[in-house]
N, C-alpha and C. Protein backbone atom coordinates (compact mmCIF):
# COMPACT_ATOMS: atom_id res chain seq x y z
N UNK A 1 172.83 15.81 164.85
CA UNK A 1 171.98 15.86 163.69
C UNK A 1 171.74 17.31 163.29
N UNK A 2 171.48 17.36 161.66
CA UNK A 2 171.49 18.50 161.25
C UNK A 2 170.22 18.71 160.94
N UNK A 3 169.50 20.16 161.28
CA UNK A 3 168.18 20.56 160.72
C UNK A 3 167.87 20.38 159.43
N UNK A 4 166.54 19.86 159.07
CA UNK A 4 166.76 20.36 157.80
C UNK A 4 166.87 21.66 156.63
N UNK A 5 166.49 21.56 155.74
CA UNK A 5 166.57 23.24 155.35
C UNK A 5 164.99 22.88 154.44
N UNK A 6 164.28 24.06 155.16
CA UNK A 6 163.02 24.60 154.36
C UNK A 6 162.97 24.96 153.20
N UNK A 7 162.55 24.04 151.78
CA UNK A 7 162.46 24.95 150.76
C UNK A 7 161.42 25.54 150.60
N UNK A 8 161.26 25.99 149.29
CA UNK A 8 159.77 26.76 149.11
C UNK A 8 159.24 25.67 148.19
N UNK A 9 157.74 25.08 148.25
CA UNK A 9 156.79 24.29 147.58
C UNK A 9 156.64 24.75 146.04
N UNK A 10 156.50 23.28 145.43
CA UNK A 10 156.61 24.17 143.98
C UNK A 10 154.98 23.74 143.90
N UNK A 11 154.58 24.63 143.02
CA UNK A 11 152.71 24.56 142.82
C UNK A 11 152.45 23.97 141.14
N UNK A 12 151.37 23.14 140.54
CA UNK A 12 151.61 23.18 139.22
C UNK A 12 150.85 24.22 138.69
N UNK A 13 150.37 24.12 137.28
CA UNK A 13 150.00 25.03 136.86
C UNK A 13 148.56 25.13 137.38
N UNK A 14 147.52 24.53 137.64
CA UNK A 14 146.50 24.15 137.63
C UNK A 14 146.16 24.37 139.37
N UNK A 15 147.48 24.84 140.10
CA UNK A 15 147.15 24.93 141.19
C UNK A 15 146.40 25.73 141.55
N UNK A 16 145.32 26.16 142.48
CA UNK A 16 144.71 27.26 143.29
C UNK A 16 145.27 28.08 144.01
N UNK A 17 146.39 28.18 144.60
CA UNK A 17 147.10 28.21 145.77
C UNK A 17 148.70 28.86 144.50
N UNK A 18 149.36 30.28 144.89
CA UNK A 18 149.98 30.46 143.86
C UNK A 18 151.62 30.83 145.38
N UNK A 19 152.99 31.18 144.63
CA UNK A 19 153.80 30.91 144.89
C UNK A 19 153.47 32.44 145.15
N UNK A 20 154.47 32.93 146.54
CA UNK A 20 154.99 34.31 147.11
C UNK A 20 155.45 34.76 146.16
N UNK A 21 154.90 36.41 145.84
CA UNK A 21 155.66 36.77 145.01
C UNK A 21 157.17 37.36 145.76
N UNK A 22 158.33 37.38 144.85
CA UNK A 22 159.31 38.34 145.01
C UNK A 22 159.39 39.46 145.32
N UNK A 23 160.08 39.77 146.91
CA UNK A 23 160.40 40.82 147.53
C UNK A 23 160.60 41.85 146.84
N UNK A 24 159.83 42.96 146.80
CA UNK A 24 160.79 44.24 145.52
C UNK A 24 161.68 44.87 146.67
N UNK A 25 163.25 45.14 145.93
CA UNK A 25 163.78 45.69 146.38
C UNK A 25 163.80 47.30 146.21
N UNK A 26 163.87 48.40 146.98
CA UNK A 26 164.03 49.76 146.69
C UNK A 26 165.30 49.94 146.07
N UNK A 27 165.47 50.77 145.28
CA UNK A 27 166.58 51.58 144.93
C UNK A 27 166.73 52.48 144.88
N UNK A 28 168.09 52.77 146.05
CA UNK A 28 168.48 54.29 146.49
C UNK A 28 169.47 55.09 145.96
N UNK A 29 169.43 56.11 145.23
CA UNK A 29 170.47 56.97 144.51
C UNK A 29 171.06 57.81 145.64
N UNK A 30 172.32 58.31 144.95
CA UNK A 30 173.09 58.82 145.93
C UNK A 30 172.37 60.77 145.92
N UNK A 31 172.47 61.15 147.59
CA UNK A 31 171.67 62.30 147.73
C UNK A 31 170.28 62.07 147.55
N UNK A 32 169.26 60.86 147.56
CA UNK A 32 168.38 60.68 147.93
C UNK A 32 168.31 61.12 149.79
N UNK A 33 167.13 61.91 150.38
CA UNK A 33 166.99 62.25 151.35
C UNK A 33 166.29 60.70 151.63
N UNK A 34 166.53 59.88 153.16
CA UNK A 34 165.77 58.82 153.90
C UNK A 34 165.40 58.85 155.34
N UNK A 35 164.86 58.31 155.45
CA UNK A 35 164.27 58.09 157.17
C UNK A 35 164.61 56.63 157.25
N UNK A 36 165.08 56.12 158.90
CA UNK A 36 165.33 54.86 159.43
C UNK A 36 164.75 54.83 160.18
N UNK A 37 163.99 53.59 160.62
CA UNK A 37 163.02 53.76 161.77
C UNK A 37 164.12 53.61 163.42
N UNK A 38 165.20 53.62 163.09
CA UNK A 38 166.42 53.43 164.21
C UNK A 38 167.06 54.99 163.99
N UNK A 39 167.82 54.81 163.32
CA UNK A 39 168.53 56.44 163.19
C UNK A 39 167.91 57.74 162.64
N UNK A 40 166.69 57.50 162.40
CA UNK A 40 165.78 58.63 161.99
C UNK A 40 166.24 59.57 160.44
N UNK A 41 166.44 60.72 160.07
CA UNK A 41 166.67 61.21 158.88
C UNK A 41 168.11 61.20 159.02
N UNK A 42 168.13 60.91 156.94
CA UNK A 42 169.40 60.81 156.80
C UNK A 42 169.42 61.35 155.18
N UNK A 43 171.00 61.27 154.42
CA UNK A 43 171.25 61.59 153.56
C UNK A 43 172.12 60.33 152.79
N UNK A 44 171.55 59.89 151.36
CA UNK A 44 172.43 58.30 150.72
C UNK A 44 173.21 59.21 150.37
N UNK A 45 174.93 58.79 150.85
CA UNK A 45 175.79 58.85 150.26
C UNK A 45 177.17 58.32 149.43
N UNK A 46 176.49 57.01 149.16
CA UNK A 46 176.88 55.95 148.43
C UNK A 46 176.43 54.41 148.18
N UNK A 47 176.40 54.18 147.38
CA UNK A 47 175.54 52.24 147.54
C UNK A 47 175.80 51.89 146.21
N UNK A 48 174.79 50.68 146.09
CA UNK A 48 174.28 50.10 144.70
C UNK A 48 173.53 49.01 145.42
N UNK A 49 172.88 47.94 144.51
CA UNK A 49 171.87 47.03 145.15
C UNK A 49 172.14 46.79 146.20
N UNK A 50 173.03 45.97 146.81
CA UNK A 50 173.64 45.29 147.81
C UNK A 50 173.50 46.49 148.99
N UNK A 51 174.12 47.39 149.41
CA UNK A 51 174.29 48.25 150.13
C UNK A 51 173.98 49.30 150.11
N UNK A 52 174.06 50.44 151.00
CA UNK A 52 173.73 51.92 150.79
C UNK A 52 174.75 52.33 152.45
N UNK A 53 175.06 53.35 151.89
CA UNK A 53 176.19 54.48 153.02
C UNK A 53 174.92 55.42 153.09
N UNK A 54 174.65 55.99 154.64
CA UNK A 54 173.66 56.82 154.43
C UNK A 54 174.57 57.68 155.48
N UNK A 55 174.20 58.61 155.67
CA UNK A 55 174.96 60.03 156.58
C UNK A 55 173.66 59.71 157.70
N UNK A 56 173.82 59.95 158.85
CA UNK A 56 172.62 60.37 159.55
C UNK A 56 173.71 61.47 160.49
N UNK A 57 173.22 62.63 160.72
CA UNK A 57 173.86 63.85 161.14
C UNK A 57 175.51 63.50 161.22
N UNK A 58 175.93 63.44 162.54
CA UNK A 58 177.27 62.80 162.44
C UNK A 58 177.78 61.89 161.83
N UNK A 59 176.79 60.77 162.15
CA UNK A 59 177.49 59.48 162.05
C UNK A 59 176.97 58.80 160.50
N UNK A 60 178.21 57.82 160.13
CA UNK A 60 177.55 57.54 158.39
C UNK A 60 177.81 55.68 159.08
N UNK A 61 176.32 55.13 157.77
CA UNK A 61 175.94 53.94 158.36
C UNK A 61 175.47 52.97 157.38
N UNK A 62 175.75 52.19 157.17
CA UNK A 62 176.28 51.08 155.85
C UNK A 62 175.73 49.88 156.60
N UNK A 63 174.08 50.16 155.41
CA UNK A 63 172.93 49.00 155.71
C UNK A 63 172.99 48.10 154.24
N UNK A 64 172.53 47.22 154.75
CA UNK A 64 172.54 45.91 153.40
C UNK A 64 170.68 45.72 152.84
N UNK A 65 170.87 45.30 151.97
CA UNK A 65 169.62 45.15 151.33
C UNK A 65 168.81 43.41 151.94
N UNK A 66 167.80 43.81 152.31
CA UNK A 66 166.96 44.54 151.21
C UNK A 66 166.42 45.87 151.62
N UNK A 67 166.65 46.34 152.94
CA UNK A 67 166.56 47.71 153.38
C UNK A 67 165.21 48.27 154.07
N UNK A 68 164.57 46.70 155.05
CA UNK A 68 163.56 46.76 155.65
C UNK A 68 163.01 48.21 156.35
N UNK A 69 163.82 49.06 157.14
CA UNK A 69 163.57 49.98 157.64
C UNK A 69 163.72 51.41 157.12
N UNK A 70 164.11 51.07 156.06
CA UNK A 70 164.75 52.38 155.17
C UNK A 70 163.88 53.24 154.30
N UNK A 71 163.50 54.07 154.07
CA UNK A 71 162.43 54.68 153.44
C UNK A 71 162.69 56.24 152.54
N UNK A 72 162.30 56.11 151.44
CA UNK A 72 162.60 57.22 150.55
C UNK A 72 161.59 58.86 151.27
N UNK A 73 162.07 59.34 151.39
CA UNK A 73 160.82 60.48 151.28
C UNK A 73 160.99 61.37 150.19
């Protein structure tokens, strides 16, 4: 047997109780300076929504969105 799958509740208008809003995603330009709470400071050196290439000293590291740990400074 298969689990089921959780949707999200729909509310009417009149409800009290309102729907999660939507995750904002960040958007990172390339040569934006970042911090990772794993690889610590880094430099974006390529992306678009979906992804980002970041440099961290040596090593370069290609995270997916929505970019929980990732932070502009």
């Amino acid at each position: 047997m298969t689990p089921r799958q959780r949707s999200e509740p729909t509310y009417s208008a009149g409800s009290p109780f309102r729907a999660r809003p939507a995750p904002v995603v960040e958007q990172f330009a390339v040569d934006d300076r970042v911090t990772h709470d794993r690889f610590g400071l880094g430099r974006v050196v390529s992306g678009n929504e979906a992804a980002v290439v970041v440099e961290f000293g040596d090593q370069r590291v290609r995270l997916v969105s929505p970019f929980a740990k990732l932070h502009k400074l």
